[in-house]
C-alpha atoms as a PDB file:
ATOM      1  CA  UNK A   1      -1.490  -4.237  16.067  1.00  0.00           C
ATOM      2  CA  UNK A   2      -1.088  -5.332  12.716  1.00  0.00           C
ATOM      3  CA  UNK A   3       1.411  -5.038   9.465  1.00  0.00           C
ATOM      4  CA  UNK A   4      -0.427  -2.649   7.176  1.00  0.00           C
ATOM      5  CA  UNK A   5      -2.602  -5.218   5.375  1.00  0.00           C
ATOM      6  CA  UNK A   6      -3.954  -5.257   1.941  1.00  0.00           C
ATOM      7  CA  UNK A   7      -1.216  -2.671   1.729  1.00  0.00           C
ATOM      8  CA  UNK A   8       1.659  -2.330  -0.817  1.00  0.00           C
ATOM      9  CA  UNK A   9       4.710  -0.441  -0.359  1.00  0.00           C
ATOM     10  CA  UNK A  10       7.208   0.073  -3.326  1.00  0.00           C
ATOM     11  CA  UNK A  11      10.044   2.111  -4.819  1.00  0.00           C
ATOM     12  CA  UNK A  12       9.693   4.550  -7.740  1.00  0.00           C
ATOM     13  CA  UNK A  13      11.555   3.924 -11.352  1.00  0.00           C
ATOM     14  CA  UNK A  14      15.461   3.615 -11.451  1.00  0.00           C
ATOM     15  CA  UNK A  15      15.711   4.159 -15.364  1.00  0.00           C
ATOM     16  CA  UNK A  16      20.063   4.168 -15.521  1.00  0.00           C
ATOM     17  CA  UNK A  17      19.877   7.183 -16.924  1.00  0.00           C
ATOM     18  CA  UNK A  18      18.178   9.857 -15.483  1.00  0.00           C
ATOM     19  CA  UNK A  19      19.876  12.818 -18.017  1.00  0.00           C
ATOM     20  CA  UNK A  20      18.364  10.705 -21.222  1.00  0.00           C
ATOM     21  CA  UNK A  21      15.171   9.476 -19.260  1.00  0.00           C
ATOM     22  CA  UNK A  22      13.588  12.348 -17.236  1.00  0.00           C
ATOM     23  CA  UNK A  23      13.248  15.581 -19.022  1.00  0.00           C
ATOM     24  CA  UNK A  24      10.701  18.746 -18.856  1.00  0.00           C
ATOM     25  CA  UNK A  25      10.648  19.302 -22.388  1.00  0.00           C
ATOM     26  CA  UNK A  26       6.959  17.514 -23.582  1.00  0.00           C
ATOM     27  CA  UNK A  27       8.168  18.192 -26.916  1.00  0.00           C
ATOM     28  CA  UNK A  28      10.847  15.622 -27.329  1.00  0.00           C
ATOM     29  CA  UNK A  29       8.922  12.273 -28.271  1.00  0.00           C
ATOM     30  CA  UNK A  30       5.405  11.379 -28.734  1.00  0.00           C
ATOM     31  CA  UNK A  31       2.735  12.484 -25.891  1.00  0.00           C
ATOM     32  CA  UNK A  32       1.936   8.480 -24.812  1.00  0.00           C
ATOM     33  CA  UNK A  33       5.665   8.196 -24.261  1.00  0.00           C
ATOM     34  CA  UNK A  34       5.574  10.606 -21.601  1.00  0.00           C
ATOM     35  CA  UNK A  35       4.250  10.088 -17.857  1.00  0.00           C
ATOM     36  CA  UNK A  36       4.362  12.884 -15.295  1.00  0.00           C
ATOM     37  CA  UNK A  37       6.780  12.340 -12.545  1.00  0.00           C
ATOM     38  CA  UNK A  38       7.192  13.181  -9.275  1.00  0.00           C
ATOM     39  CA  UNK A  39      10.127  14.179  -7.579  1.00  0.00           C
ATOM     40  CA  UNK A  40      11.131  13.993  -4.106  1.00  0.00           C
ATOM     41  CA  UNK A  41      11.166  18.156  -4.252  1.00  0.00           C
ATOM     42  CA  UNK A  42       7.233  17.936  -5.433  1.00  0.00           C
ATOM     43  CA  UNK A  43       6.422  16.459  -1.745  1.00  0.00           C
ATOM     44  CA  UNK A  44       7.445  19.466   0.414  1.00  0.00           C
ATOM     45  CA  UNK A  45       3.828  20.734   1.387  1.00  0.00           C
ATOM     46  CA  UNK A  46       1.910  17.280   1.932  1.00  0.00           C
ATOM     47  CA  UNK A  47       0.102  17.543  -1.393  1.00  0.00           C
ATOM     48  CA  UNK A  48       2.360  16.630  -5.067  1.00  0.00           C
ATOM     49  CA  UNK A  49       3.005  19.636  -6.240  1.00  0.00           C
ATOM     50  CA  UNK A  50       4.003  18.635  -9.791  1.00  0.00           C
ATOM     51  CA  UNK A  51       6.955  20.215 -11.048  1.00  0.00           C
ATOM     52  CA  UNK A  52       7.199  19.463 -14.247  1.00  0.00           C
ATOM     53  CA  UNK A  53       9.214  16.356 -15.215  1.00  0.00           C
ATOM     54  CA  UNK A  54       8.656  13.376 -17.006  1.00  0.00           C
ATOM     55  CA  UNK A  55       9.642   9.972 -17.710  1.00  0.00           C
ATOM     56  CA  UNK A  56      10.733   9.118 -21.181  1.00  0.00           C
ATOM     57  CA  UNK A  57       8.688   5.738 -21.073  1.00  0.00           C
ATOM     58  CA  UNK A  58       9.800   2.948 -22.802  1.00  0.00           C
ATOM     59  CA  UNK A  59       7.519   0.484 -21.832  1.00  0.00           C
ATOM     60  CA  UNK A  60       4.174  -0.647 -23.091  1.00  0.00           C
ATOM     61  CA  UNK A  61       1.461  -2.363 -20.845  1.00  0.00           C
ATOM     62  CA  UNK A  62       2.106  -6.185 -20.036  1.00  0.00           C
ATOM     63  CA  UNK A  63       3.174  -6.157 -23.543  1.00  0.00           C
ATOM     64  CA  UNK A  64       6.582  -5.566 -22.318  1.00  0.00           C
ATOM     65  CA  UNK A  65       9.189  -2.895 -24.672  1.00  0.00           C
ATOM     66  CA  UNK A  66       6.711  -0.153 -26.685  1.00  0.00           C
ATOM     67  CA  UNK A  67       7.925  -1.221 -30.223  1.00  0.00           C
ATOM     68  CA  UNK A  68      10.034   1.360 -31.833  1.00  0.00           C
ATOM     69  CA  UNK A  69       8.737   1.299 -35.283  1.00  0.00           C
ATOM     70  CA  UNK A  70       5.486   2.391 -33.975  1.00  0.00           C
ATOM     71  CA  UNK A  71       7.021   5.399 -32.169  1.00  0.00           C
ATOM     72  CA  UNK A  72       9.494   7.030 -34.572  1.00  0.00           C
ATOM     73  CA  UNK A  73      10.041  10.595 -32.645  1.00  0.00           C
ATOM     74  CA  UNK A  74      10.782   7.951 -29.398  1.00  0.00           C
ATOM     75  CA  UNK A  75      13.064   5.879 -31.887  1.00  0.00           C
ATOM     76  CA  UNK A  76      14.845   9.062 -32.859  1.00  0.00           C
ATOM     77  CA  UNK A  77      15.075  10.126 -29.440  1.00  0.00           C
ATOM     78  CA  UNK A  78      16.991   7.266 -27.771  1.00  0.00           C
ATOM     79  CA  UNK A  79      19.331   6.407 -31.096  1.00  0.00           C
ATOM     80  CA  UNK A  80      20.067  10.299 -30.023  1.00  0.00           C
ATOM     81  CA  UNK A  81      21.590   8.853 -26.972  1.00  0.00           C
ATOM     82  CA  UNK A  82      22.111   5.114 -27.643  1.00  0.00           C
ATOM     83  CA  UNK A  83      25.987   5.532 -27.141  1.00  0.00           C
ATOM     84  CA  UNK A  84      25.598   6.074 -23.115  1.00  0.00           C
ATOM     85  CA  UNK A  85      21.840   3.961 -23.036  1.00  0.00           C
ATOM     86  CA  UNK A  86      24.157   0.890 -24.080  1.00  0.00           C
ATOM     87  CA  UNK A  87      26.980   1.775 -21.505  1.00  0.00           C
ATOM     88  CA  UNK A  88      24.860   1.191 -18.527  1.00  0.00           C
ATOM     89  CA  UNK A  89      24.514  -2.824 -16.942  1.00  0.00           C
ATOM     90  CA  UNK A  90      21.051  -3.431 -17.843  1.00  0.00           C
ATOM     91  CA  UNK A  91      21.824  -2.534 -21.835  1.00  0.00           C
ATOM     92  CA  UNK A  92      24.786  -4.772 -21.701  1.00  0.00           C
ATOM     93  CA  UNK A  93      22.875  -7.814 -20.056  1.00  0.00           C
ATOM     94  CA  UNK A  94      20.321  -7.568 -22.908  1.00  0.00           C
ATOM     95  CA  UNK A  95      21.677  -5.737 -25.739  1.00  0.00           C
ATOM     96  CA  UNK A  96      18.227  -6.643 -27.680  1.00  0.00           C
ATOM     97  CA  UNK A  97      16.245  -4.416 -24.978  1.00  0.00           C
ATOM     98  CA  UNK A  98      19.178  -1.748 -24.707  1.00  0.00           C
ATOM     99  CA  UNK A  99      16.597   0.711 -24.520  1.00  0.00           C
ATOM    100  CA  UNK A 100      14.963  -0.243 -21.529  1.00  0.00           C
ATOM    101  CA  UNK A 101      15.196   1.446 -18.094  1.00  0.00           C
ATOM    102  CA  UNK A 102      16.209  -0.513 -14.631  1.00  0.00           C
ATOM    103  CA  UNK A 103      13.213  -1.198 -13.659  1.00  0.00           C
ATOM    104  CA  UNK A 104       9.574  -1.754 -15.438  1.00  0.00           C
ATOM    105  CA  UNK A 105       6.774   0.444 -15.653  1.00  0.00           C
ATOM    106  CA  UNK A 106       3.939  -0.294 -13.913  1.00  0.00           C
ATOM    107  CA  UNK A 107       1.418   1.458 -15.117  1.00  0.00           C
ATOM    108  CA  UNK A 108      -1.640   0.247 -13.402  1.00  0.00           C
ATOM    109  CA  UNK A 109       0.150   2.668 -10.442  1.00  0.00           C
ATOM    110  CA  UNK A 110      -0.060   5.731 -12.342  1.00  0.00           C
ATOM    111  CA  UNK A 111      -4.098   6.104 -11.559  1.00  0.00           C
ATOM    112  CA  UNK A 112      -4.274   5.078  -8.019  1.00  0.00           C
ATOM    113  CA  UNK A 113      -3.994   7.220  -5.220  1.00  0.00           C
ATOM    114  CA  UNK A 114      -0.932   6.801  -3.088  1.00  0.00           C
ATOM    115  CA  UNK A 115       1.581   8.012  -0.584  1.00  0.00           C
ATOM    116  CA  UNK A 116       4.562   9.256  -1.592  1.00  0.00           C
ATOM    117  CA  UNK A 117       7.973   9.423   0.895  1.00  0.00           C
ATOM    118  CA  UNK A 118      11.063  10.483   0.155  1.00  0.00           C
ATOM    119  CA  UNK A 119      14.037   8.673   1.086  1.00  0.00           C
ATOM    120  CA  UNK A 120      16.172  10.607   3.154  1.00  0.00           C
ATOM    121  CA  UNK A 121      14.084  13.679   5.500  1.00  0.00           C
ATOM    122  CA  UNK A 122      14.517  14.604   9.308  1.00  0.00           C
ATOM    123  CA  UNK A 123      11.083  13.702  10.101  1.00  0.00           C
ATOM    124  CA  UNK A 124       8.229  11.672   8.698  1.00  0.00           C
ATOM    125  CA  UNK A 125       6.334  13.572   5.560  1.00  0.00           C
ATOM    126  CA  UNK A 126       4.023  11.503   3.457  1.00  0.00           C
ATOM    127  CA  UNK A 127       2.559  12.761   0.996  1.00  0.00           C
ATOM    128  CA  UNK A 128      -0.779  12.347  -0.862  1.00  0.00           C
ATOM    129  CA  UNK A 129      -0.623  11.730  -5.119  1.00  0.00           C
ATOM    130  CA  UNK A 130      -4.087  11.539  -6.134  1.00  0.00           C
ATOM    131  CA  UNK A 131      -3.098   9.803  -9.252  1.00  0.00           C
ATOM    132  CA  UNK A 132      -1.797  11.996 -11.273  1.00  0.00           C
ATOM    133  CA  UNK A 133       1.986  11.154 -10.994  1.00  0.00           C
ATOM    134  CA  UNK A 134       4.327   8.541 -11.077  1.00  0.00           C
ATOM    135  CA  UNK A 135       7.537   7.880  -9.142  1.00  0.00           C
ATOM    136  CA  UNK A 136      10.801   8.607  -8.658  1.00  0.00           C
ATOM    137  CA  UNK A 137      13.528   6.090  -7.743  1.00  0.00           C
ATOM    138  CA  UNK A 138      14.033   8.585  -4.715  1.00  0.00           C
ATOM    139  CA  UNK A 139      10.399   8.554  -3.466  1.00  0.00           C
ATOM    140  CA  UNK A 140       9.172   5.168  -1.983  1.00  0.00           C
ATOM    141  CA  UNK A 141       5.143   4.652  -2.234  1.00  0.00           C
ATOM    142  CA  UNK A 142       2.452   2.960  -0.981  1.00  0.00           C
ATOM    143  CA  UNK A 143      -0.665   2.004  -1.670  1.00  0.00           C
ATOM    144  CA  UNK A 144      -4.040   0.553   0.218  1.00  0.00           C
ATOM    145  CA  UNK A 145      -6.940  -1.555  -0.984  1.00  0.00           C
ATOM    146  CA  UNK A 146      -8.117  -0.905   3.097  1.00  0.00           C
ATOM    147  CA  UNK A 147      -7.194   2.500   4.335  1.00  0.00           C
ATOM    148  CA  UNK A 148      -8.307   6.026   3.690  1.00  0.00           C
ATOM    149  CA  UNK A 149      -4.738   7.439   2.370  1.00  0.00           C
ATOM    150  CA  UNK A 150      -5.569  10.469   4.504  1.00  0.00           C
ATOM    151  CA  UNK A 151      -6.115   8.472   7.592  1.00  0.00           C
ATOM    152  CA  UNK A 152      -3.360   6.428   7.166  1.00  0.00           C
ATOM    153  CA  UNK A 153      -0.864   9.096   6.370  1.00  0.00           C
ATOM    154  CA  UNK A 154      -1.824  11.049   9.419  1.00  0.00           C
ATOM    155  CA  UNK A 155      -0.817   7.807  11.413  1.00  0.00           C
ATOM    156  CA  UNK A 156       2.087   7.922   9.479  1.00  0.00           C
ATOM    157  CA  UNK A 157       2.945  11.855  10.148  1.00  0.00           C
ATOM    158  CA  UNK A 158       2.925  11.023  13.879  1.00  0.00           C
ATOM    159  CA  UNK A 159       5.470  11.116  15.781  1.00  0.00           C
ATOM    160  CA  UNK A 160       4.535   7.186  16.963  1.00  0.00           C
ATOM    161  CA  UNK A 161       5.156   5.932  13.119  1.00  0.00           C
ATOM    162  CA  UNK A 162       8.282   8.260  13.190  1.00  0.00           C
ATOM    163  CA  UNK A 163       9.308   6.027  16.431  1.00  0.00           C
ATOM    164  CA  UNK A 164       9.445   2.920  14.260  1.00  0.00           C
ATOM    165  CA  UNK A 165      11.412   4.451  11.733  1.00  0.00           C
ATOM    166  CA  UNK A 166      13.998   5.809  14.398  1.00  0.00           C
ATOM    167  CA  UNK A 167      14.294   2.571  16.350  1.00  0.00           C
ATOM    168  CA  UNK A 168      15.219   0.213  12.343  1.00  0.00           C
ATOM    169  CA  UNK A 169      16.616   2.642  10.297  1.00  0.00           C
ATOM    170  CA  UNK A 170      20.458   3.966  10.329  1.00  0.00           C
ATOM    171  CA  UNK A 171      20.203   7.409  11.473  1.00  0.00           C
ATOM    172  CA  UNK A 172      22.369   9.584   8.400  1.00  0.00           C
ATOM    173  CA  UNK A 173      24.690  12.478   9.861  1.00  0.00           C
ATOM    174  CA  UNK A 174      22.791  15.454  11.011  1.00  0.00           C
ATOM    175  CA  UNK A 175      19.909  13.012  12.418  1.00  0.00           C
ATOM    176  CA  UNK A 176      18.321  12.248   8.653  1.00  0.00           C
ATOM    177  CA  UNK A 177      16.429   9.238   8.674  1.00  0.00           C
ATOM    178  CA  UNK A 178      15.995   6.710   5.639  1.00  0.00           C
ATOM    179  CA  UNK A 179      12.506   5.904   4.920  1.00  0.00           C
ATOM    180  CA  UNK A 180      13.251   3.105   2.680  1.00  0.00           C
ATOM    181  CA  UNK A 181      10.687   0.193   1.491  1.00  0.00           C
ATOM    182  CA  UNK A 182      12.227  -2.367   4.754  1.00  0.00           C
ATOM    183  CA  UNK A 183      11.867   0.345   6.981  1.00  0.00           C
ATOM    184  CA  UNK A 184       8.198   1.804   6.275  1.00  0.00           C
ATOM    185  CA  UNK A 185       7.312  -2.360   6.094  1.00  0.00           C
ATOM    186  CA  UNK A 186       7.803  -2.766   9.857  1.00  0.00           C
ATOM    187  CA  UNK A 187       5.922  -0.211  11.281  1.00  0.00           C
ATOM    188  CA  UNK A 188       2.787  -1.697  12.832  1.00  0.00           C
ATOM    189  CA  UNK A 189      -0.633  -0.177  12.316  1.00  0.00           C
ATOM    190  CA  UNK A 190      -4.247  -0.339  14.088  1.00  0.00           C
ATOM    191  CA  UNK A 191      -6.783  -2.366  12.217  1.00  0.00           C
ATOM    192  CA  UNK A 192      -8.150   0.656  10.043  1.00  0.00           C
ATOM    193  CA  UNK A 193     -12.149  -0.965  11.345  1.00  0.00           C
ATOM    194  CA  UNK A 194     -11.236  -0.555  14.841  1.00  0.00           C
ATOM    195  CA  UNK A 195     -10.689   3.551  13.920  1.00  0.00           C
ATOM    196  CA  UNK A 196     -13.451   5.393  15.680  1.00  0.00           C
ATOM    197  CA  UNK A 197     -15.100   7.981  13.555  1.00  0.00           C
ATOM    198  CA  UNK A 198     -13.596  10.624  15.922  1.00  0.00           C
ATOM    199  CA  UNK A 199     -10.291   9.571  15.794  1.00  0.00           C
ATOM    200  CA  UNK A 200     -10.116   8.755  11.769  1.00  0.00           C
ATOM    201  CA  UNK A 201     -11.534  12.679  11.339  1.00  0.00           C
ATOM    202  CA  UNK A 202      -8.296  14.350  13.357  1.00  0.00           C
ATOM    203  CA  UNK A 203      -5.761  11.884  11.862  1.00  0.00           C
ATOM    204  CA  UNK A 204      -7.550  12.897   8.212  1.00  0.00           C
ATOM    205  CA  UNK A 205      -7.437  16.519   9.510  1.00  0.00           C
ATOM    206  CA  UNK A 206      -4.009  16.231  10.861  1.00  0.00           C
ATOM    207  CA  UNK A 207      -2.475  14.779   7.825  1.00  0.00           C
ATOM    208  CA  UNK A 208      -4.169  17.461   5.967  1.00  0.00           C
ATOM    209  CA  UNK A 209      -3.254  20.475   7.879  1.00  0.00           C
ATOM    210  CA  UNK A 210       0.210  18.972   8.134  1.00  0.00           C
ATOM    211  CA  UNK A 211      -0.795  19.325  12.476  1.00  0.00           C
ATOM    212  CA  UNK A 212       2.130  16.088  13.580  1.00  0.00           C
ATOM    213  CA  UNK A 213       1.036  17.225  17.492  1.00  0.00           C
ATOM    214  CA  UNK A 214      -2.667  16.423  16.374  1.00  0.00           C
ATOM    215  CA  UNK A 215      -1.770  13.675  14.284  1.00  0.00           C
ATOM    216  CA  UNK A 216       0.937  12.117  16.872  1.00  0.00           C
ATOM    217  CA  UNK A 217      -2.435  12.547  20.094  1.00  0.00           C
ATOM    218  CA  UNK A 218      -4.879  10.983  17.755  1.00  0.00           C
ATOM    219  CA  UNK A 219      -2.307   8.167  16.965  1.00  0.00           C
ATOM    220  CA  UNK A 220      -2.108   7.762  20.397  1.00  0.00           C
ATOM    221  CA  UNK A 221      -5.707   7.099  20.666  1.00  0.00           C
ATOM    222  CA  UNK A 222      -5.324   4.513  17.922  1.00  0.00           C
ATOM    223  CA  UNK A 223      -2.890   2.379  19.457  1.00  0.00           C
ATOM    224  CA  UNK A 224      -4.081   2.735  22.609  1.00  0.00           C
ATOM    225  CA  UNK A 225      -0.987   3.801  24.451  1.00  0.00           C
ATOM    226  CA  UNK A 226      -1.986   6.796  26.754  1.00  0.00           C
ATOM    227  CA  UNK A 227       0.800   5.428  28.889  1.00  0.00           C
ATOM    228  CA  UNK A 228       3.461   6.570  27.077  1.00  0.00           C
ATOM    229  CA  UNK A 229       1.455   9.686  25.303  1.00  0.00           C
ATOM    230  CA  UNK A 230       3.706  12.050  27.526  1.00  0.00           C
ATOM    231  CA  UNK A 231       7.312  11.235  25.588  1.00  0.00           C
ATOM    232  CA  UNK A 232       5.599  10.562  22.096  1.00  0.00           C
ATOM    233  CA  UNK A 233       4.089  14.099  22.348  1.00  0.00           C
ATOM    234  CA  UNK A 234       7.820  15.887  22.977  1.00  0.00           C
END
């Protein structure tokens, strides 16, 4: 097997500030100042289900900081709040860019499709944004120049992916695992070409029905490890 080439995993925005930066009232700035975001709640059922927030953006393309004057409701909006904006680390490093969150927008992201997974769960649950959302600093993503996302993320609902994450990760009391960037990076994956039809179909139909005993015996197929299918299918 391979690491998941021509594949990207990342972590969603840390802004500093999430009580001044995410918000469900559209109403507050200018519409371009406002992408959706998802939440690690929105990823319960395997598809984003959207639930309202957004991300106060501050950021403008490659261009760097959105320039204020241009954007007076976003202007008024963060002098508003520019006493605890210029508390937090990042403010005080740059006091020019006090405005800015953590980390930067990328907003090529926003479009593509990707899987979303949030941190801390009992059991592997990726979940499919179609590009409509961007994320969280508690949802980790990736994204594939190579795979079907729906292929891929059945591989990753099995119980054999789950295996990888068990045997890295530090287990959090009551058995929750962390599916952080370091951990999702090690787990090993099939060259997506050497998929049969048949087997790409049930993982795309496992990941979709949310079926981890259909996704976890087509897995097995993948990796070719019928020798151990017994224990991975407990």
């Amino acid at each position: 097997e391979n690491p998941v080439t021509g594949t990207k995993v990342g972590i969603g925005v840390a802004t500093g500030n999430d009580s001044v930066y995410v918000t469900t009232d559209a109403s507050i700035v200018e519409p371009d100042r406002l992408l959706p975001l998802a939440m690690a709640g929105d990823t319960k059922t395997g598809i984003v289900q959207w639930s309202g927030h957004y991300l106060v953006d501050p950021w403008e393309g490659e261009r760097g900081l959105v320039d204020l004057d241009a954007h007076p409701r976003l202007r008024a909006y963060f002098e508003r709040h520019r006493h605890d904006l210029v508390q937090r680390n990042i403010a005080k490093r740059s006091a020019r860019n006090w405005y800015r969150t953590i980390d930067r927008v990328s907003h090529d992201l926003i479009g593509r499709h990707k899987l979303y997974f949030p941190d801390m769960k009992l059991v592997s649950n990726p979940t499919l944004d179609r590009g409509e959302t961007y994320p969280h600093h508690n949802l980790y993503y990736l994204v594939s120049e190579v795979w079907d996302l729906e292929v891929l993320g059945g591989l990753l609902l099995s119980r054999v992916a789950q295996l990888f994450i068990e045997a890295y990760c530090v287990k959090m009391r009551g058995g929750t695992l962390r599916f952080q960037a370091q951990y999702l990076r090690r787990i090993r994956v099939p060259d997506p070409t050497s998929l049969s039809e048949d087997v790409a179909s049930d993982l795309r139909e496992a990941f979709r029905s949310r079926d981890v005993a259909k996704a976890t015996k087509a897995a097995v197929e993948a990796y070719s490890i019928h020798d151990v299918a017994g224990p991975l299918l407990c």
